[in-house]
Protein backbone atom coordinates (compact mmCIF):
# COMPACT_ATOMS: atom_id res chain seq x y z
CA UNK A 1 132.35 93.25 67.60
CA UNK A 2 132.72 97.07 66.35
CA UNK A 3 133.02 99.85 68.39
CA UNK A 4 129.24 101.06 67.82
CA UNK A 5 127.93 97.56 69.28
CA UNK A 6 130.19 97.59 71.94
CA UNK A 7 129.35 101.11 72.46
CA UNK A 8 125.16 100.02 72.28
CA UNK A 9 125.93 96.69 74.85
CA UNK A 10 127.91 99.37 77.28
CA UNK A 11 124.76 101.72 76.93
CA UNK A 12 122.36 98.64 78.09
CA UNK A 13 124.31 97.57 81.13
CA UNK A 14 124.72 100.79 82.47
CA UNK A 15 120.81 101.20 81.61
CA UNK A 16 120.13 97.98 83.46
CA UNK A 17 122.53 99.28 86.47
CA UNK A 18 121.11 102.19 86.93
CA UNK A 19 117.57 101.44 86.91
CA UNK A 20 118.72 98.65 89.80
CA UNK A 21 119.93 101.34 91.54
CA UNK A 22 116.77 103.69 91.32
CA UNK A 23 114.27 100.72 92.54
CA UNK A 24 116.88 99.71 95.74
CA UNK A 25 116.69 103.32 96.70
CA UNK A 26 113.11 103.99 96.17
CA UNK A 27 112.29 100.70 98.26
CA UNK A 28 114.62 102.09 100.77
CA UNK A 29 113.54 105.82 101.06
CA UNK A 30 109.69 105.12 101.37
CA UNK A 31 108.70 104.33 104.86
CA UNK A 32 105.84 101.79 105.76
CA UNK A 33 103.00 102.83 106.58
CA UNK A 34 100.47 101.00 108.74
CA UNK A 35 97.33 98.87 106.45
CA UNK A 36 94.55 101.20 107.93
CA UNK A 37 96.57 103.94 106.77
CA UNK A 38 96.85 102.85 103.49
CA UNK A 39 93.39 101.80 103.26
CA UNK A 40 91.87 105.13 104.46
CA UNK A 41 94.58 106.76 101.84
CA UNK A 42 92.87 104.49 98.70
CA UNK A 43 89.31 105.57 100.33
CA UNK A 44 90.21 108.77 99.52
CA UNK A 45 90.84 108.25 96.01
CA UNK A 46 87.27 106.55 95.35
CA UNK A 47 84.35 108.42 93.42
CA UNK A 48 81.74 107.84 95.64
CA UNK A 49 78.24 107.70 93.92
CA UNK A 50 75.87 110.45 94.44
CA UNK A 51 72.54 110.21 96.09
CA UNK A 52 70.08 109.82 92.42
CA UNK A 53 73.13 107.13 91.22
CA UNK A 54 72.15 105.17 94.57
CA UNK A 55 68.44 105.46 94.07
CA UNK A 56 68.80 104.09 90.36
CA UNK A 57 70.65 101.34 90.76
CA UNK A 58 68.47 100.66 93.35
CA UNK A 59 65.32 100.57 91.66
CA UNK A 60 67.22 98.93 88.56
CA UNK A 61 68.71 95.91 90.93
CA UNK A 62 64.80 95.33 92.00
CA UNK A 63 63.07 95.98 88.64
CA UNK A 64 65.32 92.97 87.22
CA UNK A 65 65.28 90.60 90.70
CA UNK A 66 61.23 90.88 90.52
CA UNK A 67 61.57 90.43 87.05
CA UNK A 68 63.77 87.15 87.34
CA UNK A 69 61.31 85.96 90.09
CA UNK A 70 58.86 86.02 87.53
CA UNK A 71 60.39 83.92 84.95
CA UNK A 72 61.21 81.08 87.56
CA UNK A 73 57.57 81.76 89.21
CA UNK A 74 56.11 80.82 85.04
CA UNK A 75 58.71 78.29 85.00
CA UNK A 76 57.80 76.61 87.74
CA UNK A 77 53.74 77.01 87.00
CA UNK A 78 55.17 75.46 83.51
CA UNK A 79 56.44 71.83 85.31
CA UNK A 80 53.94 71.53 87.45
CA UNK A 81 51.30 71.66 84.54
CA UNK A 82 53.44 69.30 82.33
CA UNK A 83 54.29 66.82 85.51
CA UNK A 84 50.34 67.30 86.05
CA UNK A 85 49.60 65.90 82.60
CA UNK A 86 52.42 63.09 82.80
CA UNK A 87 52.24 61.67 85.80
């Protein structure tokens, strides 16, 4: 090999080393902390919906359940009309 490989392969391993290093001490420095801790720390971090944001997907979620209702209400007025003929 030539010095600049050697130099580039020296360069990785102490890249490699030191970033070994850096993860065993963060692991070690940070403390653990209790789950309802954490959880009440992520809780934080959540953008809660306002009031209007509620209400409309509110209204939306109904609008399209009563309109779903429908379709399997004329569905099911369909079959009984065909079975009605058939059998």
């Amino acid at each position: 090999m030539t010095k600049e490989k050697k130099k580039v392969v020296k360069k990785e391993d102490k890249t490699k080393k030191q970033t070994k290093k850096s993860t065993k001490k963060k692991e070690a420095k940070k403390p653990q902390e209790g789950y309802f801790k954490q959880v009440r720390k992520e809780m934080k971090l959540v953008k809660w919906p306002r009031a209007k944001e509620v209400l409309k997907y509110t209204i939306s979620t109904i609008v399209f359940c009563a309109i779903l209702c429908g379709i399997f209400m004329l569905l099911n007025l369909i079959m009984s009309i065909i079975k009605g003929w058939v059998g």
